[in-house]
PDB file of N, CA and C in Angstrom:
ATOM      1  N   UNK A   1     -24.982 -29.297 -25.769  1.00  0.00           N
ATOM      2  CA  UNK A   1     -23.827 -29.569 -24.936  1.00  0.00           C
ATOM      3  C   UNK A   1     -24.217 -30.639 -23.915  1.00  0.00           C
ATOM      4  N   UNK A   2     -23.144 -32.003 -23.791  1.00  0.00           N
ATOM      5  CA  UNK A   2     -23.505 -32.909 -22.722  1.00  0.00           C
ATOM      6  C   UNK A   2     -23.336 -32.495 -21.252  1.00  0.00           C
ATOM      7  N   UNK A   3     -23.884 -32.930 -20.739  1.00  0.00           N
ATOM      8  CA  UNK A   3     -23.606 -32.691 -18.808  1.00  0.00           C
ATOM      9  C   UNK A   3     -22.361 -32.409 -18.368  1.00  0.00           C
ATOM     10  N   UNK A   4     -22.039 -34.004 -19.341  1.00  0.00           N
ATOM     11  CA  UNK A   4     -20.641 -33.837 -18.851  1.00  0.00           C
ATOM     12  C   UNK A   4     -19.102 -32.850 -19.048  1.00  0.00           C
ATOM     13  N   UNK A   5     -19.895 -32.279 -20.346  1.00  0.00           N
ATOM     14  CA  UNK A   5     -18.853 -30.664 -20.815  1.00  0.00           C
ATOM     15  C   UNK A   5     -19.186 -29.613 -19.968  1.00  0.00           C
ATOM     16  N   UNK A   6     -20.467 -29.481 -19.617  1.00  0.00           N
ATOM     17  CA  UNK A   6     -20.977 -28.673 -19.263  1.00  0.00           C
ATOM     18  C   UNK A   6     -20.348 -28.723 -17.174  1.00  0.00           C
ATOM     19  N   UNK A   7     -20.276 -29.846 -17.006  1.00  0.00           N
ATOM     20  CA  UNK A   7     -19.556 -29.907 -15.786  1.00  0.00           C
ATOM     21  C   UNK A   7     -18.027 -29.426 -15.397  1.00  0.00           C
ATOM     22  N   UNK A   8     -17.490 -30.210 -16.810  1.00  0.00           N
ATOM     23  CA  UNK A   8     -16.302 -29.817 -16.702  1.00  0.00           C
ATOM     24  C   UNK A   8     -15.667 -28.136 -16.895  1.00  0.00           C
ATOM     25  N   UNK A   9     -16.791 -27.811 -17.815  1.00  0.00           N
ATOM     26  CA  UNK A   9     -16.843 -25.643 -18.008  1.00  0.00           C
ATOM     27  C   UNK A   9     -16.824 -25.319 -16.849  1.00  0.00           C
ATOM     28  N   UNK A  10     -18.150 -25.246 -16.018  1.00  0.00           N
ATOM     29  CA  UNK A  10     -18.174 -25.192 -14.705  1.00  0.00           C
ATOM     30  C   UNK A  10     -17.217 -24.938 -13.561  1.00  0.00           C
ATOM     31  N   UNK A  11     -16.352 -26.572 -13.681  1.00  0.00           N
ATOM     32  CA  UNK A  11     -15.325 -26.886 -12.467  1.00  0.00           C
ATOM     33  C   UNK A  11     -13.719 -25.446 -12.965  1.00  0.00           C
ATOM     34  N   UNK A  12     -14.087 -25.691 -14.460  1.00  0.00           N
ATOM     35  CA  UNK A  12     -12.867 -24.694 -14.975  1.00  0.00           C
ATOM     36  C   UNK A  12     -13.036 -23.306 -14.424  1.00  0.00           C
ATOM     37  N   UNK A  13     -14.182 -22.875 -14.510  1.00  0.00           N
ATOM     38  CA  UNK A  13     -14.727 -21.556 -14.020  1.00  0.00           C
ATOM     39  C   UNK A  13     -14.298 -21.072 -12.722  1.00  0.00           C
ATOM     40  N   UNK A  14     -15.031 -22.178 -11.843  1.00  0.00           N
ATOM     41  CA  UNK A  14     -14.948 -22.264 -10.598  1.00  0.00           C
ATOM     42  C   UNK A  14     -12.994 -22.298 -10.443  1.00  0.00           C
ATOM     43  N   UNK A  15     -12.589 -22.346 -11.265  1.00  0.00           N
ATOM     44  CA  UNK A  15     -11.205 -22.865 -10.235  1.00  0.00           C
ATOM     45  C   UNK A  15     -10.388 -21.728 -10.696  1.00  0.00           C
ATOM     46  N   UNK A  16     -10.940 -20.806 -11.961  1.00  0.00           N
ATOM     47  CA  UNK A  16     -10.719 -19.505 -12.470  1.00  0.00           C
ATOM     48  C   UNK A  16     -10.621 -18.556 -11.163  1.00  0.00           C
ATOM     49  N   UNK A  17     -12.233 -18.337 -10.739  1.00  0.00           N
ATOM     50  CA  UNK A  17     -12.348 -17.786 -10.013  1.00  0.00           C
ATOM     51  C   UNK A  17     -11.712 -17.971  -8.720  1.00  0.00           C
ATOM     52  N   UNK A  18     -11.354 -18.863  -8.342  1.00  0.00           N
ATOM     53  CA  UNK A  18     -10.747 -19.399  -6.940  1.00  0.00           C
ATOM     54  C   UNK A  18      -9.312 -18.882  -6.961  1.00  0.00           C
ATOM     55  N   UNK A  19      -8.878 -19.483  -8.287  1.00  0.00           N
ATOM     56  CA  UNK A  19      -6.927 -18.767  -8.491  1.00  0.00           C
ATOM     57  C   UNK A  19      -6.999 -17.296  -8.879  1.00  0.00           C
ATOM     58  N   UNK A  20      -8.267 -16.414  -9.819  1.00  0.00           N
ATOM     59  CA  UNK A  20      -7.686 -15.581 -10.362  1.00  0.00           C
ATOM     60  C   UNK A  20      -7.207 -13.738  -9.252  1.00  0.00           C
ATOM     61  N   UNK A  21      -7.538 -14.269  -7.804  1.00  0.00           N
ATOM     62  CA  UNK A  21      -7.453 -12.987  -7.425  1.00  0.00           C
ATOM     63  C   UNK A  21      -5.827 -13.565  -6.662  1.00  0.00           C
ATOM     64  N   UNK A  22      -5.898 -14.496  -6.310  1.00  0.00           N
ATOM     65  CA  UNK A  22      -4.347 -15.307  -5.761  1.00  0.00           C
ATOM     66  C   UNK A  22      -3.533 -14.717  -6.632  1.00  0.00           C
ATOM     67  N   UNK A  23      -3.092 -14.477  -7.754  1.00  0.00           N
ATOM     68  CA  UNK A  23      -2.530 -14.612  -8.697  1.00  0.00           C
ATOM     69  C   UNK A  23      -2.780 -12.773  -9.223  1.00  0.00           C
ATOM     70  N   UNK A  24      -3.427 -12.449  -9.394  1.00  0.00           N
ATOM     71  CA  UNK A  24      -3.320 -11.282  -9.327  1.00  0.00           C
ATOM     72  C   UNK A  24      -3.359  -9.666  -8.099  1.00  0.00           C
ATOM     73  N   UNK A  25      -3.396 -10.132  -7.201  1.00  0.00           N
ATOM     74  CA  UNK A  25      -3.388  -9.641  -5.933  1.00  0.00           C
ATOM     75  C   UNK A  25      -2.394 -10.457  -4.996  1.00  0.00           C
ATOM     76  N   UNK A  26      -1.612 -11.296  -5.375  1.00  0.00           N
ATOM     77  CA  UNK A  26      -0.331 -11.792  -4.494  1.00  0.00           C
ATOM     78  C   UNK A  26      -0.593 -11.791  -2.605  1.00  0.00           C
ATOM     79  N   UNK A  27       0.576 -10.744  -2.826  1.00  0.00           N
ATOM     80  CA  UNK A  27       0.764 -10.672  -1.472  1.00  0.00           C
ATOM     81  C   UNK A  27       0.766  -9.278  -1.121  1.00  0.00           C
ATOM     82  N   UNK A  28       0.117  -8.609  -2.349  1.00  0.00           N
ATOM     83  CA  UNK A  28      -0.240  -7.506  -1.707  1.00  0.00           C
ATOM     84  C   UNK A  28      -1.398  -6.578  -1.349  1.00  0.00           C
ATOM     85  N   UNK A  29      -2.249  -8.222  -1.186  1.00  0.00           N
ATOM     86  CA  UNK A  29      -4.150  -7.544  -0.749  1.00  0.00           C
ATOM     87  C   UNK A  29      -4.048  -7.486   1.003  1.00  0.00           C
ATOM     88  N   UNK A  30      -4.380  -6.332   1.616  1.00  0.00           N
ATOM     89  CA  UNK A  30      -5.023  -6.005   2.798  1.00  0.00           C
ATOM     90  C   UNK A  30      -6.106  -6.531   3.112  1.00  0.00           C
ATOM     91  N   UNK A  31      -6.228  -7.484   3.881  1.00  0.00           N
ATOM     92  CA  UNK A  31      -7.920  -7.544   4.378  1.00  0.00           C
ATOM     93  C   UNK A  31      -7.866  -7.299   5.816  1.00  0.00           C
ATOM     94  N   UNK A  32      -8.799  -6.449   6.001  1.00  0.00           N
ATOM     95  CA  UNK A  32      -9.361  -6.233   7.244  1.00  0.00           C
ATOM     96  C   UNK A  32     -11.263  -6.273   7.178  1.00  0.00           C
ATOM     97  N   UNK A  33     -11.076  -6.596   8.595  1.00  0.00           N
ATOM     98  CA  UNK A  33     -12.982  -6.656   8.992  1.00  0.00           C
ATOM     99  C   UNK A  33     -13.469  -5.509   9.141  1.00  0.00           C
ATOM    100  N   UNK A  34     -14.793  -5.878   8.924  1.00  0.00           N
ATOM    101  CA  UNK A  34     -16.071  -4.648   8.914  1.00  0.00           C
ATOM    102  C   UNK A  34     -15.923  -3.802  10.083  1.00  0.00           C
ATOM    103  N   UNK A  35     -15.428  -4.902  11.190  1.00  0.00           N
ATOM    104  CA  UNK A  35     -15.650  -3.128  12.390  1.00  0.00           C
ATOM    105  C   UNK A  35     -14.330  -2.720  12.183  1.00  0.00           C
ATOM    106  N   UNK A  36     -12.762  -2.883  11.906  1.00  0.00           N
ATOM    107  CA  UNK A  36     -11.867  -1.912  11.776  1.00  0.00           C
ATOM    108  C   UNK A  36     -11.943  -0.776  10.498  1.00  0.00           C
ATOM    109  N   UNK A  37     -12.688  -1.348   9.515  1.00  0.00           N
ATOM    110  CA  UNK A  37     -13.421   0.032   8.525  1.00  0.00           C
ATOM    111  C   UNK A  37     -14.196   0.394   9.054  1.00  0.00           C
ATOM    112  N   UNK A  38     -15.467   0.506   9.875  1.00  0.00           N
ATOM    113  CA  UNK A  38     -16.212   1.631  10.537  1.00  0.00           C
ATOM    114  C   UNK A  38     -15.631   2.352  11.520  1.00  0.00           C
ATOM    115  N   UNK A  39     -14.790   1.911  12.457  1.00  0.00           N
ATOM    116  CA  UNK A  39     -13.959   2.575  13.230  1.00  0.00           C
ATOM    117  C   UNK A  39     -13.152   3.795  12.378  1.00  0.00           C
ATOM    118  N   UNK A  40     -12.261   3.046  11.809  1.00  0.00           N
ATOM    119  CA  UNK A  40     -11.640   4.054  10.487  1.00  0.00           C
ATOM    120  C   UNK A  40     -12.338   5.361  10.066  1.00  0.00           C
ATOM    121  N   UNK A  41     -13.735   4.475   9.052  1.00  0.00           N
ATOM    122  CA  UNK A  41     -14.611   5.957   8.724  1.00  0.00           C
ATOM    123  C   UNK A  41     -15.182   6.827   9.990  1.00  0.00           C
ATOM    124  N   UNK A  42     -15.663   6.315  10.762  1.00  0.00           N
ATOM    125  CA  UNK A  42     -15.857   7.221  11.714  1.00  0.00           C
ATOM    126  C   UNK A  42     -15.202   8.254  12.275  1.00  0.00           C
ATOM    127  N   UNK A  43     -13.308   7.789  12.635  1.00  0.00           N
ATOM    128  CA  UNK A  43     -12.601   8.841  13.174  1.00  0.00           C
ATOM    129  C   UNK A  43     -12.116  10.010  12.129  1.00  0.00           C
ATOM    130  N   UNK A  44     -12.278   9.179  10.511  1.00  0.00           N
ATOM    131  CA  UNK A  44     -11.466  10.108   9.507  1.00  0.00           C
ATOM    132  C   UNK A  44     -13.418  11.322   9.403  1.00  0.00           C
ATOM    133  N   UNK A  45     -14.571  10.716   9.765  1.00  0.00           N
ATOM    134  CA  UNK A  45     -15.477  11.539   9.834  1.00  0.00           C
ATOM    135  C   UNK A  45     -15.615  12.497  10.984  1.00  0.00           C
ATOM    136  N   UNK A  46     -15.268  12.091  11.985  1.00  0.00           N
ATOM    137  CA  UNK A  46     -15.758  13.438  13.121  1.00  0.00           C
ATOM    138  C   UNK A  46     -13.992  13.749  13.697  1.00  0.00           C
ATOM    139  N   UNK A  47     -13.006  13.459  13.054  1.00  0.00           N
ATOM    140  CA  UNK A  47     -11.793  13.522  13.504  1.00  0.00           C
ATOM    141  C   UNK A  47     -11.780  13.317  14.728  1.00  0.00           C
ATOM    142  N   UNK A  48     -12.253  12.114  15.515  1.00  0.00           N
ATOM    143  CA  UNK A  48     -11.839  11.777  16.821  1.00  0.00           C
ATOM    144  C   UNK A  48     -11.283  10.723  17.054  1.00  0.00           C
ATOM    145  N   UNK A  49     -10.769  10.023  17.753  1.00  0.00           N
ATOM    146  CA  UNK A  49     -10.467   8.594  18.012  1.00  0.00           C
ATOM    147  C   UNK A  49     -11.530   8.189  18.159  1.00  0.00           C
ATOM    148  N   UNK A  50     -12.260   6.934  17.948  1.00  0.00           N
ATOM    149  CA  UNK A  50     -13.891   6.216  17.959  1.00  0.00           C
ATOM    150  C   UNK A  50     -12.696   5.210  19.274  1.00  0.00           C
ATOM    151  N   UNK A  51     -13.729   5.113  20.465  1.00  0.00           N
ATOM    152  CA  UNK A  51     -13.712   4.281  21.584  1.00  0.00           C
ATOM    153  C   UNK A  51     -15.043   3.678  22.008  1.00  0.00           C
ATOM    154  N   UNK A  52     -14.807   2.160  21.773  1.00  0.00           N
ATOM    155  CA  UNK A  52     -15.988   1.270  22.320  1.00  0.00           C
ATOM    156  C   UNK A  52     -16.493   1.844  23.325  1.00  0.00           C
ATOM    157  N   UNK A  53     -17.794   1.671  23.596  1.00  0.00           N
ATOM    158  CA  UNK A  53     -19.106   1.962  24.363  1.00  0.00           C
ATOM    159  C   UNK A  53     -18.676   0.762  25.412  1.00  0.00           C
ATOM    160  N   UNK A  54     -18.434  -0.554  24.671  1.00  0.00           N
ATOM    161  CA  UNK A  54     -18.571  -1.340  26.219  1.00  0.00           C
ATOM    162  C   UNK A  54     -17.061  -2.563  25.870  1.00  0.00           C
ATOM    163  N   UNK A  55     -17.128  -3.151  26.653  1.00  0.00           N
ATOM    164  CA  UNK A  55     -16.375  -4.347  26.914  1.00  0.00           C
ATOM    165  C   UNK A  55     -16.985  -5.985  26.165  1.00  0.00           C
ATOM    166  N   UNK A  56     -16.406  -6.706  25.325  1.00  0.00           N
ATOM    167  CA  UNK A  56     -17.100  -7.672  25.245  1.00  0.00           C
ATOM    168  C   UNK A  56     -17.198  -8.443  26.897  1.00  0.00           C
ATOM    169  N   UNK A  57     -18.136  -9.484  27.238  1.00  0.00           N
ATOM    170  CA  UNK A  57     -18.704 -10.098  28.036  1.00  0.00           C
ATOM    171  C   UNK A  57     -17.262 -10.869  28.557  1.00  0.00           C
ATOM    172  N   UNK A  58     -17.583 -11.550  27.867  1.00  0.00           N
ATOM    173  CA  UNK A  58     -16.443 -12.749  27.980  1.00  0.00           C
ATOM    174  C   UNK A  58     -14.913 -11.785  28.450  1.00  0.00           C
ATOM    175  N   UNK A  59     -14.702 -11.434  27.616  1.00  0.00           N
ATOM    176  CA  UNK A  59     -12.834 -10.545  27.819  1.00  0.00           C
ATOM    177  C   UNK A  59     -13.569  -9.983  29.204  1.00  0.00           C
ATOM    178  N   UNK A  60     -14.893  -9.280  29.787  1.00  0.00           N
ATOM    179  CA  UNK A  60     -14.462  -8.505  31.069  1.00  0.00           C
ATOM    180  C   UNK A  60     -14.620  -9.649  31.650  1.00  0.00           C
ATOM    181  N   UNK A  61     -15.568 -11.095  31.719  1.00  0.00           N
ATOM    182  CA  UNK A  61     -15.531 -12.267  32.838  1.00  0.00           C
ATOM    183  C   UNK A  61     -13.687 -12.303  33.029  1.00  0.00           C
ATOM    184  N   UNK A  62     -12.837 -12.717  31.815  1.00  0.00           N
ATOM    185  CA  UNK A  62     -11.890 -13.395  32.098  1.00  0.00           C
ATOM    186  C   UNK A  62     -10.599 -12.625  31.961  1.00  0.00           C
ATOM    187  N   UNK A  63     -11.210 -11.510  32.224  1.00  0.00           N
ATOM    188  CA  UNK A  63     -10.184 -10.079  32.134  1.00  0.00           C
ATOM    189  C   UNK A  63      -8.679 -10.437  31.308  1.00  0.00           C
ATOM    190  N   UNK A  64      -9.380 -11.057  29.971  1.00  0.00           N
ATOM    191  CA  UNK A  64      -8.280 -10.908  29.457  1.00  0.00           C
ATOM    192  C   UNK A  64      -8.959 -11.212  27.711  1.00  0.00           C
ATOM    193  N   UNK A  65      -7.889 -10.392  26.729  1.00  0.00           N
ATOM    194  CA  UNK A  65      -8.399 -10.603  25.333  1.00  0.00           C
ATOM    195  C   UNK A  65      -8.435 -12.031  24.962  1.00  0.00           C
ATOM    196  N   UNK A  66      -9.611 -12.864  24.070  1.00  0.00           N
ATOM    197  CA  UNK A  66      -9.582 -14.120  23.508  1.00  0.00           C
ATOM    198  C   UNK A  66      -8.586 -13.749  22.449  1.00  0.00           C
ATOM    199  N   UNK A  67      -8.098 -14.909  22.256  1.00  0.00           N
ATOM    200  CA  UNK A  67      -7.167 -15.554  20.989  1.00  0.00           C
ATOM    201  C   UNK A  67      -8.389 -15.002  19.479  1.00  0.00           C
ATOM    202  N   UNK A  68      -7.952 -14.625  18.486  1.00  0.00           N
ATOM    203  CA  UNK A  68      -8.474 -14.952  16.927  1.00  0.00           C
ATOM    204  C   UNK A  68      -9.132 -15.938  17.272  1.00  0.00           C
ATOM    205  N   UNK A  69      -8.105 -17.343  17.360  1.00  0.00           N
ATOM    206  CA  UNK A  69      -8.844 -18.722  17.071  1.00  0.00           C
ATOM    207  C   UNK A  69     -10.404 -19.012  17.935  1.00  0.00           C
ATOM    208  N   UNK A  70     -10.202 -18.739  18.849  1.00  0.00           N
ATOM    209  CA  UNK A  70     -11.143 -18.938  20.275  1.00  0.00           C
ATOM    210  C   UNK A  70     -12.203 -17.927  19.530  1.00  0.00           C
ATOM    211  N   UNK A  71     -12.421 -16.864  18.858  1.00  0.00           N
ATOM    212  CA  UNK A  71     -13.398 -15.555  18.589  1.00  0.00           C
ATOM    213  C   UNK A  71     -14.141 -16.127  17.235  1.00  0.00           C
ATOM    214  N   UNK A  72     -12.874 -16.848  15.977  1.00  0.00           N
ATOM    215  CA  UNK A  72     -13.470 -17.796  14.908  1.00  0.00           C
ATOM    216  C   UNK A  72     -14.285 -18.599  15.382  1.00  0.00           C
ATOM    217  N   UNK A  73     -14.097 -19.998  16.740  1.00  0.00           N
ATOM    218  CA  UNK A  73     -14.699 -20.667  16.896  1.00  0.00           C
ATOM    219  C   UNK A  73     -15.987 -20.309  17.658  1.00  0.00           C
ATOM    220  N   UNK A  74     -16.158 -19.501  18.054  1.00  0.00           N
ATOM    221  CA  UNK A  74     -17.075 -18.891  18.878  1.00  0.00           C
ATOM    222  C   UNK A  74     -18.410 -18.384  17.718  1.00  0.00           C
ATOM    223  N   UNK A  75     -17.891 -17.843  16.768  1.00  0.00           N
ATOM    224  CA  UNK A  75     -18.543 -17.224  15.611  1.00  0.00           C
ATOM    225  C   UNK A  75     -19.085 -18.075  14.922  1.00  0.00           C
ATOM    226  N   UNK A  76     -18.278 -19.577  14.484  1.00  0.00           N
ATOM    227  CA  UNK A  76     -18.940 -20.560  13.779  1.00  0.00           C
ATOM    228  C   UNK A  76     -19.878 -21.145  14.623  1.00  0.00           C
ATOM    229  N   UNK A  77     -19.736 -21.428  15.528  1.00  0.00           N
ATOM    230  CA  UNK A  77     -21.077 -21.929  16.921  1.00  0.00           C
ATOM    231  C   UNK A  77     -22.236 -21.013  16.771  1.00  0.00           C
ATOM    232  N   UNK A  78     -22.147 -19.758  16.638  1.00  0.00           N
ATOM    233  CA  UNK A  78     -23.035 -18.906  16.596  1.00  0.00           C
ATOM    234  C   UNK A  78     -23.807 -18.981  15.419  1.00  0.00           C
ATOM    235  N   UNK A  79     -23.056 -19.139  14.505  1.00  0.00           N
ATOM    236  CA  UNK A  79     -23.648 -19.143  12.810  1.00  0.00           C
ATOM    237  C   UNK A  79     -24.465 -20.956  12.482  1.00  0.00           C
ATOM    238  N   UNK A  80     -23.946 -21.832  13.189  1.00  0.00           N
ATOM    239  CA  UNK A  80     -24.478 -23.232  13.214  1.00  0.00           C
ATOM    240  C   UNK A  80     -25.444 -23.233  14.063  1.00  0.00           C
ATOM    241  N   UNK A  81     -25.756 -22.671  15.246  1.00  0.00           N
ATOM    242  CA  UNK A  81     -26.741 -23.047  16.183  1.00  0.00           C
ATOM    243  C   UNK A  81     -27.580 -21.923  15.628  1.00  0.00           C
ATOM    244  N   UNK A  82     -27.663 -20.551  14.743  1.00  0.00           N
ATOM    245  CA  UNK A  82     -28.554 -20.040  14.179  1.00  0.00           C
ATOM    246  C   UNK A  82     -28.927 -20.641  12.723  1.00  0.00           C
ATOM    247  N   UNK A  83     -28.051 -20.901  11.928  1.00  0.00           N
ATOM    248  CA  UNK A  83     -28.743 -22.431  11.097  1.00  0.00           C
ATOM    249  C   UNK A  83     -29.536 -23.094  11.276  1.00  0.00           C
ATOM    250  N   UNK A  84     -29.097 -23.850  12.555  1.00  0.00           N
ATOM    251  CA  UNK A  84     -30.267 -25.184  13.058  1.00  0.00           C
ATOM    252  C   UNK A  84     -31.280 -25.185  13.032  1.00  0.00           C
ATOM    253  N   UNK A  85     -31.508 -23.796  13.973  1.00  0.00           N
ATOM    254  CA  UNK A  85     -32.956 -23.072  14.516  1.00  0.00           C
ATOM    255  C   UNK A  85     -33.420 -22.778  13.449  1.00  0.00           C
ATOM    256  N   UNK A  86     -32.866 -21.871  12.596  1.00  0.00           N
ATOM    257  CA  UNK A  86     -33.983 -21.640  11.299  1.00  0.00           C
ATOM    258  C   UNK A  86     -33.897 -22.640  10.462  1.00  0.00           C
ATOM    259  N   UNK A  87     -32.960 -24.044  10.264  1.00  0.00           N
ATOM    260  CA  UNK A  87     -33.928 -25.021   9.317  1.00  0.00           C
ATOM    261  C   UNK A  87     -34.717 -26.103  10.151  1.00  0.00           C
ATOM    262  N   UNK A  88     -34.340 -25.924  11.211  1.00  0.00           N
ATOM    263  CA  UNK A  88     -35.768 -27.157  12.496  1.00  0.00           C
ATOM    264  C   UNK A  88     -36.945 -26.191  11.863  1.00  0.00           C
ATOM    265  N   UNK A  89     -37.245 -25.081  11.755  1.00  0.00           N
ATOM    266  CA  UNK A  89     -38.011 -24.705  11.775  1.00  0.00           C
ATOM    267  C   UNK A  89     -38.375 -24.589  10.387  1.00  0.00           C
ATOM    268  N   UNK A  90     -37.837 -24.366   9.569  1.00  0.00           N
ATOM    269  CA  UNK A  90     -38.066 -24.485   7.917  1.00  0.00           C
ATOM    270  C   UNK A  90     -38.572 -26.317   7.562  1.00  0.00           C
ATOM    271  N   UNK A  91     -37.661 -26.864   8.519  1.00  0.00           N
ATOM    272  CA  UNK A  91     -38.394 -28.106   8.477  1.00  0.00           C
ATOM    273  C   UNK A  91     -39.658 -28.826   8.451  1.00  0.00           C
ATOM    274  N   UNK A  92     -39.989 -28.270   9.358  1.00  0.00           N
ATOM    275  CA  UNK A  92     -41.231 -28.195  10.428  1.00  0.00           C
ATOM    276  C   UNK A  92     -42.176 -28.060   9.672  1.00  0.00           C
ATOM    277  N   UNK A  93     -42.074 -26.374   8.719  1.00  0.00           N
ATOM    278  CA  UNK A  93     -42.886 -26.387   8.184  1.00  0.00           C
ATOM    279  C   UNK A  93     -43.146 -26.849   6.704  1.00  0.00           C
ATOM    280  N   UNK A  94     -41.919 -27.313   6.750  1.00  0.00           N
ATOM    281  CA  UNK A  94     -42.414 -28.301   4.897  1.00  0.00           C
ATOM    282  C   UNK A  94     -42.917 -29.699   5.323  1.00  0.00           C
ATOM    283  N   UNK A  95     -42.504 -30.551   6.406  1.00  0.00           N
ATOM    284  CA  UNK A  95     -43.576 -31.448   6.849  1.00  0.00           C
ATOM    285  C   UNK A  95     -45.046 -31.197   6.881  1.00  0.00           C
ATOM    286  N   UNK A  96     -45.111 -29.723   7.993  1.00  0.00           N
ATOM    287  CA  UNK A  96     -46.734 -29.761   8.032  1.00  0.00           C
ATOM    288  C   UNK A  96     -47.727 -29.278   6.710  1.00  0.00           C
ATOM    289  N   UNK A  97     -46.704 -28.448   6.143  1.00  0.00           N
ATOM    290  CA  UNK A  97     -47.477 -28.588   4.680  1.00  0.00           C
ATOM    291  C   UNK A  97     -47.801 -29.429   3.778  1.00  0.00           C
ATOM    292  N   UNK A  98     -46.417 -30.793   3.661  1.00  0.00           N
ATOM    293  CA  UNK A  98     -47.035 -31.843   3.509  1.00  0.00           C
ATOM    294  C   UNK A  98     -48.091 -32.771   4.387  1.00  0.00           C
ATOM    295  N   UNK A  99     -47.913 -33.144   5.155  1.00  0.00           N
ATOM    296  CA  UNK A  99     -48.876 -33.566   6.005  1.00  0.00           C
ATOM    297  C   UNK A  99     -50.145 -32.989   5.623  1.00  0.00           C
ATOM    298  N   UNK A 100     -50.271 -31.999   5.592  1.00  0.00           N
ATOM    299  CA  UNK A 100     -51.846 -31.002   5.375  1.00  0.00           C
ATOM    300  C   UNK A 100     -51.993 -31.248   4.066  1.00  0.00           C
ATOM    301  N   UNK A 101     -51.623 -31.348   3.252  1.00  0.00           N
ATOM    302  CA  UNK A 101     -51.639 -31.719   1.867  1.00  0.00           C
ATOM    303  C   UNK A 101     -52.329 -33.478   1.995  1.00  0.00           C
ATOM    304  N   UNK A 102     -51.591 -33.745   2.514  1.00  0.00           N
ATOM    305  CA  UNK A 102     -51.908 -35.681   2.613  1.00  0.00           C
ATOM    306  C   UNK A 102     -53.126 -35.812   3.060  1.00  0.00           C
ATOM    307  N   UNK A 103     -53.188 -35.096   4.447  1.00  0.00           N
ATOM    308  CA  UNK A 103     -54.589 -35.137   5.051  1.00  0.00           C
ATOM    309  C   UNK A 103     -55.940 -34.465   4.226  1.00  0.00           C
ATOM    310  N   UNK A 104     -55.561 -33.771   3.517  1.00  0.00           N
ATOM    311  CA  UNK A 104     -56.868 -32.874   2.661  1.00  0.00           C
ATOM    312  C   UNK A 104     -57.191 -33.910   1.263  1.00  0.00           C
ATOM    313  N   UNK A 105     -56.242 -35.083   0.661  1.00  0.00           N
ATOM    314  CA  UNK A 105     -56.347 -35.530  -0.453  1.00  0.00           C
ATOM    315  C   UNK A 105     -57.164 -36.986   0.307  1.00  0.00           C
ATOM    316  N   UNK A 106     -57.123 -37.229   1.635  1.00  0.00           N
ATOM    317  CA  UNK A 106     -57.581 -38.561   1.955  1.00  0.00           C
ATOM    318  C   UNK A 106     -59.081 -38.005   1.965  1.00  0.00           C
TER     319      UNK A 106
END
């Protein structure tokens, strides 16, 4: 098989997977996040209402709830500036391994 069939299988796959839950789950998939299912299991486990321990930071500085949007963007900052740090540092060290490599063959 050429590359180029083999690309085009691929992109078909990929676009399978992308439409096939659209299309079979409509408009009637629920999504919710990980902490409103632990909350959930928790109260349907000890039958209590589950109530936060604390306040986020930010909502008690500005005594008031952030927006979704403002909590997304906050989250992607968090997930990029922990990226960075671990590939500066993944970096770092595939230089000095090369480098040490270079220096041991001279």
């Amino acid at each position: 098989m050429s590359k180029g069939k083999l690309a085009v299988i691929l992109l078909l796959l990929c676009a399978v997977i992308i439409i096939a839950p659209l299309v079979l789950y409509g408009n009637t998939a629920e999504f919710g996040g990980a902490d409103n299912a632990g909350s959930e299991a928790i109260s349907e486990l000890t039958e209590e209402e589950n109530e936060p321990w604390f306040t986020p930071v930010i909502e008690s500085v500005l005594g008031m709830e952030l927006p979704g949007e403002v909590e997304s963007l906050l989250f992607c900052l968090q997930a990029a500036l922990g990226s960075g740090i671990f590939f500066f540092f993944f970096g770092r060290y595939y230089e000095r391994s090369k480098w040490e490599t270079r220096t041991s063959e001279s």
